[in-house]
N, C-alpha and C. Protein backbone atom coordinates (compact mmCIF):
# COMPACT_ATOMS: atom_id res chain seq x y z
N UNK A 1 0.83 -1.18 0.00
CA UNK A 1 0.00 0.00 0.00
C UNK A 1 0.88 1.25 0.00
N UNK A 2 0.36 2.16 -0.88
CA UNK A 2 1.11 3.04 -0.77
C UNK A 2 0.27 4.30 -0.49
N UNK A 3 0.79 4.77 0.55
CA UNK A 3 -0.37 5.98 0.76
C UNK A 3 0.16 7.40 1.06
N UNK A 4 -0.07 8.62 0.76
CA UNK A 4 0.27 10.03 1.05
C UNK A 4 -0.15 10.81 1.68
N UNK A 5 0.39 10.52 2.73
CA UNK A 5 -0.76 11.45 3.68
C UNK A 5 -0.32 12.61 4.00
N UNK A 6 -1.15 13.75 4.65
CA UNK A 6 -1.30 15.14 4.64
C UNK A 6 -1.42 15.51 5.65
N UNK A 7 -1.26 16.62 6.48
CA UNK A 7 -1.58 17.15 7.39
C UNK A 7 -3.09 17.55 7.31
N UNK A 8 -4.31 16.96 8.34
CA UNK A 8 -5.09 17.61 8.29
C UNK A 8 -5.84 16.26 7.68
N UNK A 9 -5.07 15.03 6.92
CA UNK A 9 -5.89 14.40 6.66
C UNK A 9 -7.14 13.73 7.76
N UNK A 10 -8.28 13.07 7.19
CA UNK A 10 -8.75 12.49 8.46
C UNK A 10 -9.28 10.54 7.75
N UNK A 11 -8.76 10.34 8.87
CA UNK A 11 -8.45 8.63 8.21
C UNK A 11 -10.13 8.06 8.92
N UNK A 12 -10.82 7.53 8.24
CA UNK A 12 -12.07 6.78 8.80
C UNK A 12 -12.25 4.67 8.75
N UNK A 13 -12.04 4.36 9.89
CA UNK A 13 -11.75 3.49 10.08
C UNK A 13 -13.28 2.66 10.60
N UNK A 14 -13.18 1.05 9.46
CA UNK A 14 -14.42 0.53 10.19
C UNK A 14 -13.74 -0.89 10.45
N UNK A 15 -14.20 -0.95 11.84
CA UNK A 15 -13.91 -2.00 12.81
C UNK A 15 -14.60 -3.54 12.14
N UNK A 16 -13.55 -4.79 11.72
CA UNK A 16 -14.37 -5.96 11.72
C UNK A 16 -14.92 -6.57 12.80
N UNK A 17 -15.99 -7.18 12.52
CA UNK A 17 -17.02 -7.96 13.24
C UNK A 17 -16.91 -9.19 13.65
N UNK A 18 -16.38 -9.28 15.10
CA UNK A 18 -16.18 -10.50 15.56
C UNK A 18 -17.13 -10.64 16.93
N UNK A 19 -18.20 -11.76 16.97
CA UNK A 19 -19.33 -11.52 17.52
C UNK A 19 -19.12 -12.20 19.11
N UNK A 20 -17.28 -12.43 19.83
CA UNK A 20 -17.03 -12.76 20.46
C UNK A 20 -16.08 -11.39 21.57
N UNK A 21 -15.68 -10.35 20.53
CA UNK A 21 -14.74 -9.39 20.54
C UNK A 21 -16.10 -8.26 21.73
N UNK A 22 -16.03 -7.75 22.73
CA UNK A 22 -16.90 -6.39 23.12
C UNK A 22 -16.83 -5.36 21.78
N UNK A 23 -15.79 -5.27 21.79
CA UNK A 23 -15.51 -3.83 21.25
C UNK A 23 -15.84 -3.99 19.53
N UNK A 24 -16.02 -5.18 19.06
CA UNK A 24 -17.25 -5.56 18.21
C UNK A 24 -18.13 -4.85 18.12
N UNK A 25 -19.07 -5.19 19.02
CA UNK A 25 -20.26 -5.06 19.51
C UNK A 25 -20.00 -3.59 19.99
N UNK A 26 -19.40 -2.66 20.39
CA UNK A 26 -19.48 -1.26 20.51
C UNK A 26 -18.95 -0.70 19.33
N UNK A 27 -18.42 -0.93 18.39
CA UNK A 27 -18.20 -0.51 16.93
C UNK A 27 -19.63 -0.61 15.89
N UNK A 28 -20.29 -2.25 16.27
CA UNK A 28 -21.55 -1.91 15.73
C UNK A 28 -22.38 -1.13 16.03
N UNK A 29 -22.56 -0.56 17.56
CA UNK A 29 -23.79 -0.05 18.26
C UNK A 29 -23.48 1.55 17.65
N UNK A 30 -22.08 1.90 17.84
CA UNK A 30 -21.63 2.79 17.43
C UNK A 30 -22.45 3.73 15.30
N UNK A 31 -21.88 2.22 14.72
CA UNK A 31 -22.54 2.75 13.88
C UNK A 31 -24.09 2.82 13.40
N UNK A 32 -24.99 2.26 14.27
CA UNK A 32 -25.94 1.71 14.07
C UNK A 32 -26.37 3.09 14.44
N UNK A 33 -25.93 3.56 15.92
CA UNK A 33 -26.36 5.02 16.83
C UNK A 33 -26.36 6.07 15.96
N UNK A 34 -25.14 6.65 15.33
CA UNK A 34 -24.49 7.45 14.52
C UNK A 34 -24.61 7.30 13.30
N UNK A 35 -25.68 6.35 12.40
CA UNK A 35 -25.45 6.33 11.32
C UNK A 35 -24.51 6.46 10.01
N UNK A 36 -23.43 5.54 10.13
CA UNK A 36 -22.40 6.01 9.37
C UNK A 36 -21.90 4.33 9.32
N UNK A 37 -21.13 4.77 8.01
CA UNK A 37 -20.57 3.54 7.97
C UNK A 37 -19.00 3.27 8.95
N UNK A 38 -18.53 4.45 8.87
CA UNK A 38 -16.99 3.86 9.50
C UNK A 38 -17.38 4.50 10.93
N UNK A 39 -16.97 3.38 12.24
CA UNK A 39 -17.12 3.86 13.57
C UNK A 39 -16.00 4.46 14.32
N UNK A 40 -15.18 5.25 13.28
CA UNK A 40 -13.99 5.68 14.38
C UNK A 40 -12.98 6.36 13.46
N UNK A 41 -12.76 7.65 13.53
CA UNK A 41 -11.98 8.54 12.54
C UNK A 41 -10.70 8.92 13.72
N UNK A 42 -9.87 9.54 12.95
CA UNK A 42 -9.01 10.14 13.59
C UNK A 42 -8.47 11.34 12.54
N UNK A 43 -7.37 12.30 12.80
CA UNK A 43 -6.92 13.37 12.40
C UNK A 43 -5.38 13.12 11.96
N UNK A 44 -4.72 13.64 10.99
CA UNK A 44 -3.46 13.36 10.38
C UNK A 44 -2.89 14.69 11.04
N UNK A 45 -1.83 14.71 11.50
CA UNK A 45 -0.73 16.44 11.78
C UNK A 45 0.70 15.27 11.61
N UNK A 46 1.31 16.62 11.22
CA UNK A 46 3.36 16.09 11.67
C UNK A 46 3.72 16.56 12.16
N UNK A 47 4.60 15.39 12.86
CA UNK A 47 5.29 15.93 14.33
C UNK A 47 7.02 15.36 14.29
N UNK A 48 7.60 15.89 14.31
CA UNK A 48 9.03 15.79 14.10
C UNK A 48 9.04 14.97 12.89
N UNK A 49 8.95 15.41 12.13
CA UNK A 49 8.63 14.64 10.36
C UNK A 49 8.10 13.68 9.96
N UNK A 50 7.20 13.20 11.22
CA UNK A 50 6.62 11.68 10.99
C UNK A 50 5.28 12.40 11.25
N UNK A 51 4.19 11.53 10.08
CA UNK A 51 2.88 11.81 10.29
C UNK A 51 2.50 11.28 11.31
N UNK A 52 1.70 11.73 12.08
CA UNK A 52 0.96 11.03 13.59
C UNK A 52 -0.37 10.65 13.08
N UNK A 53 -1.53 10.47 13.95
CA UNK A 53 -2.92 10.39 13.87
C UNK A 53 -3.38 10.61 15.56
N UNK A 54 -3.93 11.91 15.48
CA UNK A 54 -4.79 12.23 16.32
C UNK A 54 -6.10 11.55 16.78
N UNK A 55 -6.07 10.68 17.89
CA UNK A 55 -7.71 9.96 17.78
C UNK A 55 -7.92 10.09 19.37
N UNK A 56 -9.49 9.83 18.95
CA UNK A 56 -10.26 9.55 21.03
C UNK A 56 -10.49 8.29 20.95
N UNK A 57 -9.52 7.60 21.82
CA UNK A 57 -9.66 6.03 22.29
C UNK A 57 -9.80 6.08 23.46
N UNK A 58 -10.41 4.85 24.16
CA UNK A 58 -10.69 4.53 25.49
C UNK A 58 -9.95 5.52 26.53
N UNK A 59 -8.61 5.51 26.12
CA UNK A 59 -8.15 6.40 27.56
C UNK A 59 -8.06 7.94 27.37
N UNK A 60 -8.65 8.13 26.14
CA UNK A 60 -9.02 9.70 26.06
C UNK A 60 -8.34 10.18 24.58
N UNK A 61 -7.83 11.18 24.31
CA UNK A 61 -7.50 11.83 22.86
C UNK A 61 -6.02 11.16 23.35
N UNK A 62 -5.24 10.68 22.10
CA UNK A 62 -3.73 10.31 21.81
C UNK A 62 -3.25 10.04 20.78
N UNK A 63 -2.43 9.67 20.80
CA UNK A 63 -1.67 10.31 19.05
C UNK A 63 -0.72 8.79 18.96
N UNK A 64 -0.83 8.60 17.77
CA UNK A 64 -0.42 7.51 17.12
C UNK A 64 0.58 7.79 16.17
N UNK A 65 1.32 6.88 15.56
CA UNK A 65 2.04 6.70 14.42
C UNK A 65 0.83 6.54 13.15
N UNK A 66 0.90 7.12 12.49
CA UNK A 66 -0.29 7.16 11.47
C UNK A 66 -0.59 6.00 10.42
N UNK A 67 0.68 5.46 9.58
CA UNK A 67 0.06 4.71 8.97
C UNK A 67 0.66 3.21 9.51
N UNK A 68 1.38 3.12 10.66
CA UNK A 68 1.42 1.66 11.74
C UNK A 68 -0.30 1.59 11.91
N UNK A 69 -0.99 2.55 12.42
CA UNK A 69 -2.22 2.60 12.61
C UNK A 69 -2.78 1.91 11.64
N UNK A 70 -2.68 2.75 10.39
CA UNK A 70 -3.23 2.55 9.17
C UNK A 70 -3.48 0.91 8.89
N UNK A 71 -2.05 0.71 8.55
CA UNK A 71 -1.69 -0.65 8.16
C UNK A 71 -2.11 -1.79 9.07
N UNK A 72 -2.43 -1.58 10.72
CA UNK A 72 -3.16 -2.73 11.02
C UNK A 72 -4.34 -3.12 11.09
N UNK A 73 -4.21 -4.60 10.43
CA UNK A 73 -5.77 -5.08 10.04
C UNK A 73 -5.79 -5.99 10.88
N UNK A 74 -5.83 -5.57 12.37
CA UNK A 74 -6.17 -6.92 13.29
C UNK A 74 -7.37 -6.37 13.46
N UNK A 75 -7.56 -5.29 13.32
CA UNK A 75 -9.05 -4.63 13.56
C UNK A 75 -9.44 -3.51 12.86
N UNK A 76 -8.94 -3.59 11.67
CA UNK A 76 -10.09 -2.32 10.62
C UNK A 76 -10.20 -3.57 9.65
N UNK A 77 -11.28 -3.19 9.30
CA UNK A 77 -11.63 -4.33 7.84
C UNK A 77 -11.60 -3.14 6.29
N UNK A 78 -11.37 -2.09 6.94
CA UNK A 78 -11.41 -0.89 5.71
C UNK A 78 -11.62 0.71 6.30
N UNK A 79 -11.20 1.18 5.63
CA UNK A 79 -10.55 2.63 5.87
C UNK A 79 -10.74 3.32 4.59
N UNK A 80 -10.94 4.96 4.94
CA UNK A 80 -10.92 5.92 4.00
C UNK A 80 -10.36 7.19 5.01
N UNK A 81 -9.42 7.75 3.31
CA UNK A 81 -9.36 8.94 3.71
C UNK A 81 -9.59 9.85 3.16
N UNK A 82 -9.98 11.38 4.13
CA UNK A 82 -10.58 12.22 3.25
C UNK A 82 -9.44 13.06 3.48
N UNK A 83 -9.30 14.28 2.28
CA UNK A 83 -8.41 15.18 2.57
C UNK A 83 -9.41 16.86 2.04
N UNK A 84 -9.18 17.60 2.85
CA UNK A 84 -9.31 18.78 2.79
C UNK A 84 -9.35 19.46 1.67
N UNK A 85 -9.68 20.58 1.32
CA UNK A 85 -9.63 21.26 -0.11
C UNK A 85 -9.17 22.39 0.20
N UNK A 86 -9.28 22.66 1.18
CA UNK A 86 -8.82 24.10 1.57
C UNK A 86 -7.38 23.61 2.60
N UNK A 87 -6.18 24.85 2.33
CA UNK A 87 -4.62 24.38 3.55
C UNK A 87 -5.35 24.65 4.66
N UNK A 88 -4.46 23.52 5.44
CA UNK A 88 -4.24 23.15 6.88
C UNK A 88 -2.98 23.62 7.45
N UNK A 89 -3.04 24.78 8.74
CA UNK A 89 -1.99 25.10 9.10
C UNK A 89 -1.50 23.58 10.31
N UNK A 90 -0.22 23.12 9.80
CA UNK A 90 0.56 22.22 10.45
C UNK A 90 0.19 22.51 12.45
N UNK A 91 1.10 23.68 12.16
CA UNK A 91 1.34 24.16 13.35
C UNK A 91 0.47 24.06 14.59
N UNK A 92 -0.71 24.72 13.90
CA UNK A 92 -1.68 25.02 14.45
C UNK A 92 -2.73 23.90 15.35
N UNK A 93 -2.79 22.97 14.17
CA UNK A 93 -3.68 21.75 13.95
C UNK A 93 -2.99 20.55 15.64
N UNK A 94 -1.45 20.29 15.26
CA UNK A 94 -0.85 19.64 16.00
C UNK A 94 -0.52 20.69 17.37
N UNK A 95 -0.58 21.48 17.66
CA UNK A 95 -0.64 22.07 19.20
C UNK A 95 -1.92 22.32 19.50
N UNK A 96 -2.80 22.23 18.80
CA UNK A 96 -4.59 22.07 19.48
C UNK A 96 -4.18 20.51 19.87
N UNK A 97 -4.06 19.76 18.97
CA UNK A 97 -3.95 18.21 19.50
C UNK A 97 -3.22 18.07 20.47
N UNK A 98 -2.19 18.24 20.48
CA UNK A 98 -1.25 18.07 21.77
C UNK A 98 -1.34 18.35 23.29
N UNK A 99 -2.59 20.12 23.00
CA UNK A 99 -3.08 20.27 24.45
C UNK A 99 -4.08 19.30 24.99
N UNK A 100 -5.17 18.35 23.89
CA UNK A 100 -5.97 17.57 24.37
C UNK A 100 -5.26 16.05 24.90
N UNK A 101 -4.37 15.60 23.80
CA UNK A 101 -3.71 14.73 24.83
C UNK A 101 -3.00 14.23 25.99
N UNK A 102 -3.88 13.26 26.75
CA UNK A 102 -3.13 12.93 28.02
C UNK A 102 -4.46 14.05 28.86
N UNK A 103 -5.07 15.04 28.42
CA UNK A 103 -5.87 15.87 29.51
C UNK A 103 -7.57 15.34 28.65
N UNK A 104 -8.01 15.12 27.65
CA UNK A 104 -9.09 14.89 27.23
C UNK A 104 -9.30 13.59 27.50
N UNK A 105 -10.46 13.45 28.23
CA UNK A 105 -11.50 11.73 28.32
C UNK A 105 -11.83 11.48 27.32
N UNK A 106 -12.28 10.17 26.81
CA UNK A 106 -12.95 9.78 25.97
C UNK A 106 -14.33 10.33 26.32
N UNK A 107 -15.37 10.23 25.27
CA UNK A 107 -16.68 10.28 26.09
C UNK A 107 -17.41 9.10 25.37
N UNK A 108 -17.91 8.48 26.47
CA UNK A 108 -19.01 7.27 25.84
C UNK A 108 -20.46 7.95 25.58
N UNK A 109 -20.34 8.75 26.86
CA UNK A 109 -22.04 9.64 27.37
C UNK A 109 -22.24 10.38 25.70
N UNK A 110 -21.04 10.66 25.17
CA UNK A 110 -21.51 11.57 23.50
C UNK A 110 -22.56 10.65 22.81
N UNK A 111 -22.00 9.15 22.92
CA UNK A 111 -23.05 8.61 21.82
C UNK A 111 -24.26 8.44 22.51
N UNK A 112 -24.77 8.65 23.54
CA UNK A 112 -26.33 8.65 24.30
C UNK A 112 -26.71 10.44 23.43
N UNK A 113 -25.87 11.48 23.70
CA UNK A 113 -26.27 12.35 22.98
C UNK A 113 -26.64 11.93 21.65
N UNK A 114 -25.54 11.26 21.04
CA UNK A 114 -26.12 11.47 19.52
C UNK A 114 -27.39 10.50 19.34
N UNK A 115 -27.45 9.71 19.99
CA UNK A 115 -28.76 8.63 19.75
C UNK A 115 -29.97 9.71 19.93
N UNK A 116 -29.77 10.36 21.49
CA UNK A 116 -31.07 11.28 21.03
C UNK A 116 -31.06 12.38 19.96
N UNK A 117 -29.97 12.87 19.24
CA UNK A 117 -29.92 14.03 18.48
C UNK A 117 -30.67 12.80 17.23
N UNK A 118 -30.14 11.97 17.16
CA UNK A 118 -30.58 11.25 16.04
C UNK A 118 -31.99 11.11 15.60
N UNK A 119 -32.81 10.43 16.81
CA UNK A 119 -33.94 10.05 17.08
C UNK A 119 -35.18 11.54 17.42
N UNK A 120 -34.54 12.62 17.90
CA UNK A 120 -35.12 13.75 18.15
C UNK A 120 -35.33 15.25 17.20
N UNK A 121 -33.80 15.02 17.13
CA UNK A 121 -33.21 16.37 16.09
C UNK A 121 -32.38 17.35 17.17
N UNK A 122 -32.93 16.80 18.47
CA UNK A 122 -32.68 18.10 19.53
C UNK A 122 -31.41 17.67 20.30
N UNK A 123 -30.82 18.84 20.65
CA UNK A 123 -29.38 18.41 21.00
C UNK A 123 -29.14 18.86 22.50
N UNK A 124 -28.87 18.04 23.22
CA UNK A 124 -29.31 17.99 24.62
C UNK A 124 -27.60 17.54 25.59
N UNK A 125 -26.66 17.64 24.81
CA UNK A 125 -25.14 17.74 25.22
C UNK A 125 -24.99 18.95 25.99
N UNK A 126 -23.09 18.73 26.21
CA UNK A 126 -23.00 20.06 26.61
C UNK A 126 -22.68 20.98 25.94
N UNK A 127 -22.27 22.19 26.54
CA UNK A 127 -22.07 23.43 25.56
C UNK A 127 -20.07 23.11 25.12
N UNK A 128 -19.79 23.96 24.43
CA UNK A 128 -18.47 24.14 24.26
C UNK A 128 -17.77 23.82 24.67
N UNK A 129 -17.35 24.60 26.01
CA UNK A 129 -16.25 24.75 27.12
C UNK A 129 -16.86 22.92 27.60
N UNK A 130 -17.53 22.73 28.08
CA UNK A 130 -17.91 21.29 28.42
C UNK A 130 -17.18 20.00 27.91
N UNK A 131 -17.82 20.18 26.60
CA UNK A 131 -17.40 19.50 25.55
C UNK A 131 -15.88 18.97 25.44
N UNK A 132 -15.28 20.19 25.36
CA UNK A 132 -13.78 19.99 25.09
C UNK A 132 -12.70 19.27 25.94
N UNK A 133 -13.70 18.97 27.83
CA UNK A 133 -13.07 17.86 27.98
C UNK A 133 -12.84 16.72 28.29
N UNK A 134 -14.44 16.48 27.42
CA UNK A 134 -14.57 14.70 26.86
C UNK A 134 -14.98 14.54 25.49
N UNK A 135 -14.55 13.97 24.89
CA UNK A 135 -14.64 13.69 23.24
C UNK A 135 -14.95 12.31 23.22
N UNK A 136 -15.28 12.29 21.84
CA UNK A 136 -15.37 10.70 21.04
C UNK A 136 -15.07 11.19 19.75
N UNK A 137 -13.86 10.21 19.04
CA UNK A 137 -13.19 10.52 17.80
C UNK A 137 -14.05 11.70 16.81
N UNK A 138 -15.44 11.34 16.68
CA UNK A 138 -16.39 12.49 15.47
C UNK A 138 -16.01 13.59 16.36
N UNK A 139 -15.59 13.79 17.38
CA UNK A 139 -15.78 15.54 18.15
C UNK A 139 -14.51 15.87 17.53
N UNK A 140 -13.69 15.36 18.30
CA UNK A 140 -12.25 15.81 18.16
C UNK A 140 -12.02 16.06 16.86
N UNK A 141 -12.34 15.26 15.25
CA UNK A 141 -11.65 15.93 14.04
C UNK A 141 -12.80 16.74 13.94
N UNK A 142 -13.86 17.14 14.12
CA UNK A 142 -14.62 18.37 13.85
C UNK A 142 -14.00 19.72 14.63
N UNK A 143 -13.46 19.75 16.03
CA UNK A 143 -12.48 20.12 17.04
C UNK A 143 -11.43 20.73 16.31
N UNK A 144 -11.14 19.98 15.73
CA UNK A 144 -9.16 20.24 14.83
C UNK A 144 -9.65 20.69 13.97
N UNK A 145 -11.06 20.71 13.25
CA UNK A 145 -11.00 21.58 11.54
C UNK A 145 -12.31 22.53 11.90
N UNK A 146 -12.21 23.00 13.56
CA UNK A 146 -13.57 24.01 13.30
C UNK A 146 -13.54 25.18 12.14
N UNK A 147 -12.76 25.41 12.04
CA UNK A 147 -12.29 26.57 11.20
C UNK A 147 -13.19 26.39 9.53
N UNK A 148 -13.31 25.10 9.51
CA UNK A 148 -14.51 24.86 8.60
C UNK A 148 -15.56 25.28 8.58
N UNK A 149 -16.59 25.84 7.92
CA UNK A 149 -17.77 26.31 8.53
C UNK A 149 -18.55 25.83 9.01
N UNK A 150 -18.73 24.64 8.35
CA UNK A 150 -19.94 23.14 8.50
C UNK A 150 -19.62 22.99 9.88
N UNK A 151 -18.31 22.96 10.18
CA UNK A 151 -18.38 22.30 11.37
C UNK A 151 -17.92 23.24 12.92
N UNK A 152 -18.25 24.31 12.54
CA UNK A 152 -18.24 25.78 13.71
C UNK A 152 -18.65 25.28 14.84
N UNK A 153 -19.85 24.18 14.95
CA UNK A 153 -20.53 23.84 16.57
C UNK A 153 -20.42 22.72 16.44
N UNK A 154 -18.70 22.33 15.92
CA UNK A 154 -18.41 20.94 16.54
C UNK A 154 -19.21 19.95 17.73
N UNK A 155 -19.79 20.80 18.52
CA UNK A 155 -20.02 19.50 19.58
C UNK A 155 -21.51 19.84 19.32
N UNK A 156 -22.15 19.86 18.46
CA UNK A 156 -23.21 19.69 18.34
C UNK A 156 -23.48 18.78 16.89
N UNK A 157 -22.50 18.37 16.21
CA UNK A 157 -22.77 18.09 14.97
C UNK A 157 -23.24 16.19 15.21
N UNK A 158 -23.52 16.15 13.76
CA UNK A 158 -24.03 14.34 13.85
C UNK A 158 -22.46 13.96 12.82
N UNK A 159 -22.07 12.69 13.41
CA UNK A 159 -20.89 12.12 12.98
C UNK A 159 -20.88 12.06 10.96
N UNK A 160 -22.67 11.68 10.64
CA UNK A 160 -22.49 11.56 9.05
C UNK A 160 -22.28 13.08 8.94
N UNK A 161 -22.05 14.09 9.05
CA UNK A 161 -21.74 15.61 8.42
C UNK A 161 -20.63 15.32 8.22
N UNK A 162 -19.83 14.68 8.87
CA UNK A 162 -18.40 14.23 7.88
C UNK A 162 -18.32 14.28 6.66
N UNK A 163 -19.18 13.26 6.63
CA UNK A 163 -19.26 12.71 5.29
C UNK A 163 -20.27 13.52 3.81
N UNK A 164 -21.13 14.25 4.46
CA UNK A 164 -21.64 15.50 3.58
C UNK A 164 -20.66 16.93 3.34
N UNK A 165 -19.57 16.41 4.27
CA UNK A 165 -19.27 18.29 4.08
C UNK A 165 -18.29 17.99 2.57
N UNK A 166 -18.40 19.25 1.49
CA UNK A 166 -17.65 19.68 0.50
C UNK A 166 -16.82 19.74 0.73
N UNK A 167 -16.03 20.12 2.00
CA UNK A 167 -14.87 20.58 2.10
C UNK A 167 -13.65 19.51 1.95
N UNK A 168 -14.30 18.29 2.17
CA UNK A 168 -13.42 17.31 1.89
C UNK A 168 -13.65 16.15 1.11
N UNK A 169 -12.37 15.46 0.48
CA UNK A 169 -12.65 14.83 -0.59
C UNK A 169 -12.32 13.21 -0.60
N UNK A 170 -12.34 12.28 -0.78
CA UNK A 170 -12.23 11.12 -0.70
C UNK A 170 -10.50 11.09 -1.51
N UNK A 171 -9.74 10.52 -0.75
CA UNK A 171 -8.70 10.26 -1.49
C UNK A 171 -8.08 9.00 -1.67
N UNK A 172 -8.39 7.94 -0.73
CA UNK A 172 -8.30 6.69 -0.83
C UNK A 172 -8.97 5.92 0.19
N UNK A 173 -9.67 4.94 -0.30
CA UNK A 173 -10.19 3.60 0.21
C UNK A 173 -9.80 2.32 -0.10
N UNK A 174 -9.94 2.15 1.21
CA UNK A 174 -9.30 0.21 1.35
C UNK A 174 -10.81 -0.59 0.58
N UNK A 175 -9.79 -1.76 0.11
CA UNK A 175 -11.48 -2.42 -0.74
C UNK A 175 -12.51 -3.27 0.38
């Protein structure tokens, strides 16, 4: 595989289905809640010349080696990435990330929000300042690209606006 990744990219990852695995079974509920096909994105920045990946896993926002990530299929069955249309300041992108890691929770309580945003329309989370310090992967890359317009009230958005916004473009998928 050969892949090029970008600052700013955002990698969307869907978990295979093993009906013995928990975290199975919270990847499905996940997408079933959230309507979307991939249950778990993360954010591309560079950091001492190696691409990272910004994501919210169990022990809160942390940063990965990007395509070690990429490349393991003990648990993605397929991946896409989208890339931006408009520049991404480096700088910028990776010291927002850096202050959330190690200090941001995961949040599980987000996907009870989005089930009711889903099922309601009405958005019954917290505000902003709240928000920012518990995430689940859809917060955090909406978080890193508020600067987008679509996605200005990051913590209010539904995970498929990902996938509607113009601003970004499909650049590769796993088959």
């Amino acid at each position: 595989m050969y892949l090029k990744l970008q600052t700013g990219d955002i990698v969307c990852f869907k978990r295979k289905f093993k009906i013995w695995n928990p975290m199975s079974w919270l990847s499905l509920i996940i997408r079933i809640i959230t309507r979307v096909e991939y249950n778990h994105v993360g954010t591309v920045g560079k950091l001492y010349r190696k691409f990272m990946l910004f994501e919210a896993l169990g022990p809160g926002v942390v940063i990965n080696k990007a395509i070690r990530r990429i490349e393991d299929t003990k648990y993605t069955d397929k991946y896409r990435v989208l890339r931006r249309k408009s520049h991404v300041n480096n700088v910028q992108l990776v010291e927002e990330a850096l202050e959330l890691c190690g200090h941001t929770k995961y949040d599980i309580i987000g996907l009870i929000y989005q089930l009711i945003l889903n099922l309601t329309g009405i958005w019954v989370g917290p505000n902003r300042m709240r928000a920012k310090r518990r995430m689940y992967c859809y917060e955090l890359v909406y978080y890193l690209h508020r600067d987008v317009e679509a996605f200005k009230f990051w913590n209010k958005l539904k995970p498929k606006e990902l996938f509607k916004s113009e601003e970004f473009e499909i650049v590769y998928e796993s088959e």
